[in-house]
C-alpha atoms as a PDB file:
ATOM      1  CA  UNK A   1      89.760 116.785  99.078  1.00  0.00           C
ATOM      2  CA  UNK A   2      90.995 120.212  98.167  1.00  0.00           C
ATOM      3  CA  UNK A   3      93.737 121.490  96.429  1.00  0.00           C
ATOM      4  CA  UNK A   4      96.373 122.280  99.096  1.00  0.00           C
ATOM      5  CA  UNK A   5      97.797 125.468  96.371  1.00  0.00           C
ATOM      6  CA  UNK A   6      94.453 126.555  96.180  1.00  0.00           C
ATOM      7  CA  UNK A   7      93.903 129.736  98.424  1.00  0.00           C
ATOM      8  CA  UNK A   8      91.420 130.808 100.972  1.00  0.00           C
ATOM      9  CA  UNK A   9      91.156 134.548  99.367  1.00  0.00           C
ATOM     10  CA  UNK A  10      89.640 135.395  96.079  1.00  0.00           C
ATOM     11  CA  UNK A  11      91.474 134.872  93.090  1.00  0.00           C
ATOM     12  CA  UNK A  12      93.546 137.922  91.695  1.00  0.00           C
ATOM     13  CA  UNK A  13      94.248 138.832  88.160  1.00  0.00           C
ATOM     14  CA  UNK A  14      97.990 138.707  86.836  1.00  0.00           C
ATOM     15  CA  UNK A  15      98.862 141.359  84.465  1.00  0.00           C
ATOM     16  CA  UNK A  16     101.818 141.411  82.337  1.00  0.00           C
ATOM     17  CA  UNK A  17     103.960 142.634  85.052  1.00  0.00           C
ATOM     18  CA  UNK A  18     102.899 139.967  87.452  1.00  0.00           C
ATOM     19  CA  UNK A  19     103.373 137.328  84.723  1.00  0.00           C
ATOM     20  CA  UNK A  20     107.051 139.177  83.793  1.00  0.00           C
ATOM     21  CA  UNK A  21     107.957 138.376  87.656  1.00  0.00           C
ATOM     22  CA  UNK A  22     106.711 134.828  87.555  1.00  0.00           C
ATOM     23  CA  UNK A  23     108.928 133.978  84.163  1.00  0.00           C
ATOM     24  CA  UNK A  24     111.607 135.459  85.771  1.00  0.00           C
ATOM     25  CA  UNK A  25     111.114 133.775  89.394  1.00  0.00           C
ATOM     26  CA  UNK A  26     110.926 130.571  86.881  1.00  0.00           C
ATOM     27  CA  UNK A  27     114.354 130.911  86.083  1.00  0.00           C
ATOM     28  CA  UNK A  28     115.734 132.112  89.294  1.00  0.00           C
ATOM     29  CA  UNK A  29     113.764 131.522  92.859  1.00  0.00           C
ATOM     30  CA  UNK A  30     116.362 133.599  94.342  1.00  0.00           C
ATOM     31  CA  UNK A  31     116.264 136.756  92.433  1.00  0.00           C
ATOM     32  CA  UNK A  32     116.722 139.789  94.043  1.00  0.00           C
ATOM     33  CA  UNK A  33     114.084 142.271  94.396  1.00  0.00           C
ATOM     34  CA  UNK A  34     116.369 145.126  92.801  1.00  0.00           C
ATOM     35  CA  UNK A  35     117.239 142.050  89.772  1.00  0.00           C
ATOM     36  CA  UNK A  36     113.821 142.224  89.161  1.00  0.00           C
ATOM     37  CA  UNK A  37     113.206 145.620  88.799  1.00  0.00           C
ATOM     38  CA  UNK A  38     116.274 146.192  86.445  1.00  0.00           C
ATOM     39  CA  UNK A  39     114.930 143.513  84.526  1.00  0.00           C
ATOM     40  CA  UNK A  40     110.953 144.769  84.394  1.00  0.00           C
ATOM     41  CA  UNK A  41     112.316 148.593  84.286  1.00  0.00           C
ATOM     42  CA  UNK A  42     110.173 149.079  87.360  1.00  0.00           C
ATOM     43  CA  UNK A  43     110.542 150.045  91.346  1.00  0.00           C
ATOM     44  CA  UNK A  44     111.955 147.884  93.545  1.00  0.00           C
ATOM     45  CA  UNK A  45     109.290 148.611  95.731  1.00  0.00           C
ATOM     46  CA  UNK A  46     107.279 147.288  93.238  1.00  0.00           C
ATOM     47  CA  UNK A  47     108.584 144.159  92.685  1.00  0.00           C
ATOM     48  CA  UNK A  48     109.137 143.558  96.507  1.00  0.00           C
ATOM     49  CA  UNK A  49     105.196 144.249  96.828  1.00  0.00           C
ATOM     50  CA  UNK A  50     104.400 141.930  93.565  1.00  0.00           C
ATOM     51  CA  UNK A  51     106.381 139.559  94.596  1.00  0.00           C
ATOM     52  CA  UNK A  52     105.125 139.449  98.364  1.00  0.00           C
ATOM     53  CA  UNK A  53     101.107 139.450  96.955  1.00  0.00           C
ATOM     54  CA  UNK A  54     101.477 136.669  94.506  1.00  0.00           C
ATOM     55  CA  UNK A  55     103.322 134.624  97.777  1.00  0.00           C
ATOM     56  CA  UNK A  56     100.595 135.293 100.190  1.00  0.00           C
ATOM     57  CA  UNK A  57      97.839 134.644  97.413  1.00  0.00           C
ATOM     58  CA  UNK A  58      99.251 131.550  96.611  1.00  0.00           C
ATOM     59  CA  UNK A  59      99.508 132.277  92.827  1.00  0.00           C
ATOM     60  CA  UNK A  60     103.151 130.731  93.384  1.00  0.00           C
ATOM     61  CA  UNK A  61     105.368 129.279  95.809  1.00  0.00           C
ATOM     62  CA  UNK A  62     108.999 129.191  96.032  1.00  0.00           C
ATOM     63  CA  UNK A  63     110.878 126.082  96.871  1.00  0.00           C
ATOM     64  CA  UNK A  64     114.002 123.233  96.370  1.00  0.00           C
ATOM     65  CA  UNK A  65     113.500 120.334  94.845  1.00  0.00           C
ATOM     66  CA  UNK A  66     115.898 117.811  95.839  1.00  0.00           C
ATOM     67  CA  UNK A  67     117.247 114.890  93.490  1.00  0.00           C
ATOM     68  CA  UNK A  68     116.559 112.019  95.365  1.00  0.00           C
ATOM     69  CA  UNK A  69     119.138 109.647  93.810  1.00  0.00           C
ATOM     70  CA  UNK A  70     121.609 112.445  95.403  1.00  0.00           C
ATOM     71  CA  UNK A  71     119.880 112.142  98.922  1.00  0.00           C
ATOM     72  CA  UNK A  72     119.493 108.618  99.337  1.00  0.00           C
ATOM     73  CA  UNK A  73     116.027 108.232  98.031  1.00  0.00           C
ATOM     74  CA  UNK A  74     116.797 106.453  94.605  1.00  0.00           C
ATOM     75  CA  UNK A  75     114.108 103.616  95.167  1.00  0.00           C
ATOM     76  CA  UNK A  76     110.676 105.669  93.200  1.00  0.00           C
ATOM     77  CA  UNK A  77     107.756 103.624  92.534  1.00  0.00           C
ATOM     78  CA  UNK A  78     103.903 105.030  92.180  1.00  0.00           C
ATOM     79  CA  UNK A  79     100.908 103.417  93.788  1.00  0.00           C
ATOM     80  CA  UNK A  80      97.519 103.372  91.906  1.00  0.00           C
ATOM     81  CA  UNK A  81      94.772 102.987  94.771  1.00  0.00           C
ATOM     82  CA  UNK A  82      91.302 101.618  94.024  1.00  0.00           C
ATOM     83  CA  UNK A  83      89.203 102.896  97.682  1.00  0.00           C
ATOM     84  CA  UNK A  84      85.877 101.721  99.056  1.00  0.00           C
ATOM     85  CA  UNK A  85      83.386 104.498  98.604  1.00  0.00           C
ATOM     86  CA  UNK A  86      83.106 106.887 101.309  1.00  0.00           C
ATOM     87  CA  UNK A  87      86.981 106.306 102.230  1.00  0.00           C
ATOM     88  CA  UNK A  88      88.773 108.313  99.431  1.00  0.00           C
ATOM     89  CA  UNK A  89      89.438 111.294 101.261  1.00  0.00           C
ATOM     90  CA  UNK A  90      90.197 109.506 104.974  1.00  0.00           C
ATOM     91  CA  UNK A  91      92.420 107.236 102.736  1.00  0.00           C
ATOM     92  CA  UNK A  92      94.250 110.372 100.417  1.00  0.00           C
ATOM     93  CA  UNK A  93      94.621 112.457 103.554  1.00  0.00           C
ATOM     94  CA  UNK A  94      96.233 109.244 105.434  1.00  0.00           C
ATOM     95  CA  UNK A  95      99.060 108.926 102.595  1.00  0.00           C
ATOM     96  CA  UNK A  96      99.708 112.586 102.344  1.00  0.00           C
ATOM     97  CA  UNK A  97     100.780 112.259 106.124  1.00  0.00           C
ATOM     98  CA  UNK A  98     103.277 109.643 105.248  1.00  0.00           C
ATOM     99  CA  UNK A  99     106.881 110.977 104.972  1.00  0.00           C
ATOM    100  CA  UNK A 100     107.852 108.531 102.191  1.00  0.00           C
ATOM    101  CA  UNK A 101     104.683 110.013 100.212  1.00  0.00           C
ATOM    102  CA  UNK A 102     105.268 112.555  98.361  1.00  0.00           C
ATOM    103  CA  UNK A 103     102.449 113.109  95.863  1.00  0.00           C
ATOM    104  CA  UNK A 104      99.107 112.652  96.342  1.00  0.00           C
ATOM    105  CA  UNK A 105      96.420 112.933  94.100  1.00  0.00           C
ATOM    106  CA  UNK A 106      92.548 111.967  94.276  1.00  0.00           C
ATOM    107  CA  UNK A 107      91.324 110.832  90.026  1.00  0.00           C
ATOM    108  CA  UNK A 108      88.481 110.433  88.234  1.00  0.00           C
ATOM    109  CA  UNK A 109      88.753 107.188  86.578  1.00  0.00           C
ATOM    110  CA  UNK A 110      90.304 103.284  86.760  1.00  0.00           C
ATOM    111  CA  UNK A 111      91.850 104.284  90.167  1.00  0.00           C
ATOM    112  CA  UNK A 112      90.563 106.925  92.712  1.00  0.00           C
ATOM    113  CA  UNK A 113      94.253 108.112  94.037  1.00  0.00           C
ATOM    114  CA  UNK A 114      97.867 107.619  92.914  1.00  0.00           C
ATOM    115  CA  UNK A 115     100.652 108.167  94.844  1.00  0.00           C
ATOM    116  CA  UNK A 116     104.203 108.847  94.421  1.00  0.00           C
ATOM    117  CA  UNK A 117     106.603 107.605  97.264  1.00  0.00           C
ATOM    118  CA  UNK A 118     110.923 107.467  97.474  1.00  0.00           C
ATOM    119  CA  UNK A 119     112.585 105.151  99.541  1.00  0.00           C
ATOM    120  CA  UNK A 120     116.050 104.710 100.423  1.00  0.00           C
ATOM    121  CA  UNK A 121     116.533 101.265 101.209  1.00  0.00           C
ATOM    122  CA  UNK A 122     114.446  97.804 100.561  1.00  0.00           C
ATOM    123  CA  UNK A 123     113.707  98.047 104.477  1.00  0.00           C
ATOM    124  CA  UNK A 124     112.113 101.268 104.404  1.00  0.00           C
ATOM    125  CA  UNK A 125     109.728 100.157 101.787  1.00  0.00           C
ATOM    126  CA  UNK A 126     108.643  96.797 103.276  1.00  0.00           C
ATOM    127  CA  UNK A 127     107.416  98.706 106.335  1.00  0.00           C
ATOM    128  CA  UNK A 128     105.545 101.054 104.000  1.00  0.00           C
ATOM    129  CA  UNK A 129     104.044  97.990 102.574  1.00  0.00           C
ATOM    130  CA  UNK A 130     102.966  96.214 106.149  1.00  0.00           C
ATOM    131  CA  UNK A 131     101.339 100.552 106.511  1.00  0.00           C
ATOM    132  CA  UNK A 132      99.373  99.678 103.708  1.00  0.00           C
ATOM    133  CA  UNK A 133      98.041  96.180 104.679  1.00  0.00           C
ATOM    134  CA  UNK A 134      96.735  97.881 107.975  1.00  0.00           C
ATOM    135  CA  UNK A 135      94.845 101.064 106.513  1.00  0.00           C
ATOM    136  CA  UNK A 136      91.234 100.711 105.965  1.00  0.00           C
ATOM    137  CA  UNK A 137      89.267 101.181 102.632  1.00  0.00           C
ATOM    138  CA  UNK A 138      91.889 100.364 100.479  1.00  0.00           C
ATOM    139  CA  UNK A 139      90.160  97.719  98.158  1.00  0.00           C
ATOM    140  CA  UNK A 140      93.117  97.079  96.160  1.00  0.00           C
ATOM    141  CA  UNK A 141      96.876  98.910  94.925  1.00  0.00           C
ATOM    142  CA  UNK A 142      99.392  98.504  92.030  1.00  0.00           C
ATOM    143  CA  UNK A 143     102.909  99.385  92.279  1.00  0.00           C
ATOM    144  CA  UNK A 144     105.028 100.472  89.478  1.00  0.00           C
ATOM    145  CA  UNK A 145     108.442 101.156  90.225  1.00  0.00           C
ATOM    146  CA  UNK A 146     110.313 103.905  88.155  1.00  0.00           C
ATOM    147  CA  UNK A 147     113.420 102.233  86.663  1.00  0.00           C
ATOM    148  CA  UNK A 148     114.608 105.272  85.566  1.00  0.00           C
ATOM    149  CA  UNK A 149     113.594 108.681  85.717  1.00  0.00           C
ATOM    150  CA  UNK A 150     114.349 110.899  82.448  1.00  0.00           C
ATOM    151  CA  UNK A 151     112.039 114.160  83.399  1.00  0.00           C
ATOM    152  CA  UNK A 152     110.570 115.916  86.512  1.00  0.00           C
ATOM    153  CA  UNK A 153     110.159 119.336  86.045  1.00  0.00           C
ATOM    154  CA  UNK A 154     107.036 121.103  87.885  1.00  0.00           C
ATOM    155  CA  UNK A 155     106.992 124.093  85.622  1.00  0.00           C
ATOM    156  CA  UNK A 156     103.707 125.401  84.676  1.00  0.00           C
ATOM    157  CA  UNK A 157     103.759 128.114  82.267  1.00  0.00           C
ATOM    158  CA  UNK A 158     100.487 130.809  82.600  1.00  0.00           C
ATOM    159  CA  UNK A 159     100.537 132.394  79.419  1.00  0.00           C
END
């Protein structure tokens, strides 16, 4: 399985400027183009086209993360898979199709993929459940439901 923020196109080399924009994108998705270039002391037309190449490189991607206890999602638990051989990535792929699933990650180790999934009501995750019991090459799953959640940040810093 691949890494779906890995890109197609060779990898390109962030200088100071491109890591200024990130650090700044960090704090504020939203930032306008002539923000940045007040900040950075450089072009707008710079920043536009910085900002634009490290979006279509894949070097970072902009987007909301909801709080699920504020949606209706408050029910969290992750699922830690052990798969037959030769199933991992039919069985990965599978989950990441699922719209309760929302991580999915193949490891090396005890368990070949954990999963994160939200839930809004007992219902919904009963019928995720009876999903489960029907896929093939699942050998076995834990659940561990998240009583309370204290940090979820997604921040990774490149320095």
């Amino acid at each position: 399985m691949t890494n779906p923020h890995s890109s197609s196109t060779a990898d390109i080399a962030l200088d100071a400027v491109d890591q200024s924009i990130i650090d700044l994108l960090r704090i504020d998705g939203r930032m306008a183009f002539t923000e940045i270039s007040k900040r950075l002391n450089i072009p707008e037309a710079t920043a536009r086209y910085r900002v634009q190449r490290l979006l279509q490189s894949k070097v970072i991607q902009i987007t909301a993360w909801p709080n699920p206890d504020k949606i209706g999602k408050s029910h969290v638990m992750t699922l830690l898979f052990t798969i037959e051989n030769g199933w991992i990535d039919q069985v990965a792929q599978e989950l990441a199709g699922m719209e309760e699933v929302r991580f999915v990650a193949i490891f090396l180790g005890r368990y070949n993929i954990i999963a994160d999934v939200y839930f809004g009501v007992h219902d919904d995750l009963i019928a995720f459940f009876e999903k489960l019991h029907h896929m093939k090459g699942i050998i076995t799953y834990e659940s561990q439901t998240i009583l309370k959640l204290l940090k979820a940040e997604y921040e990774y810093v490149i320095r």
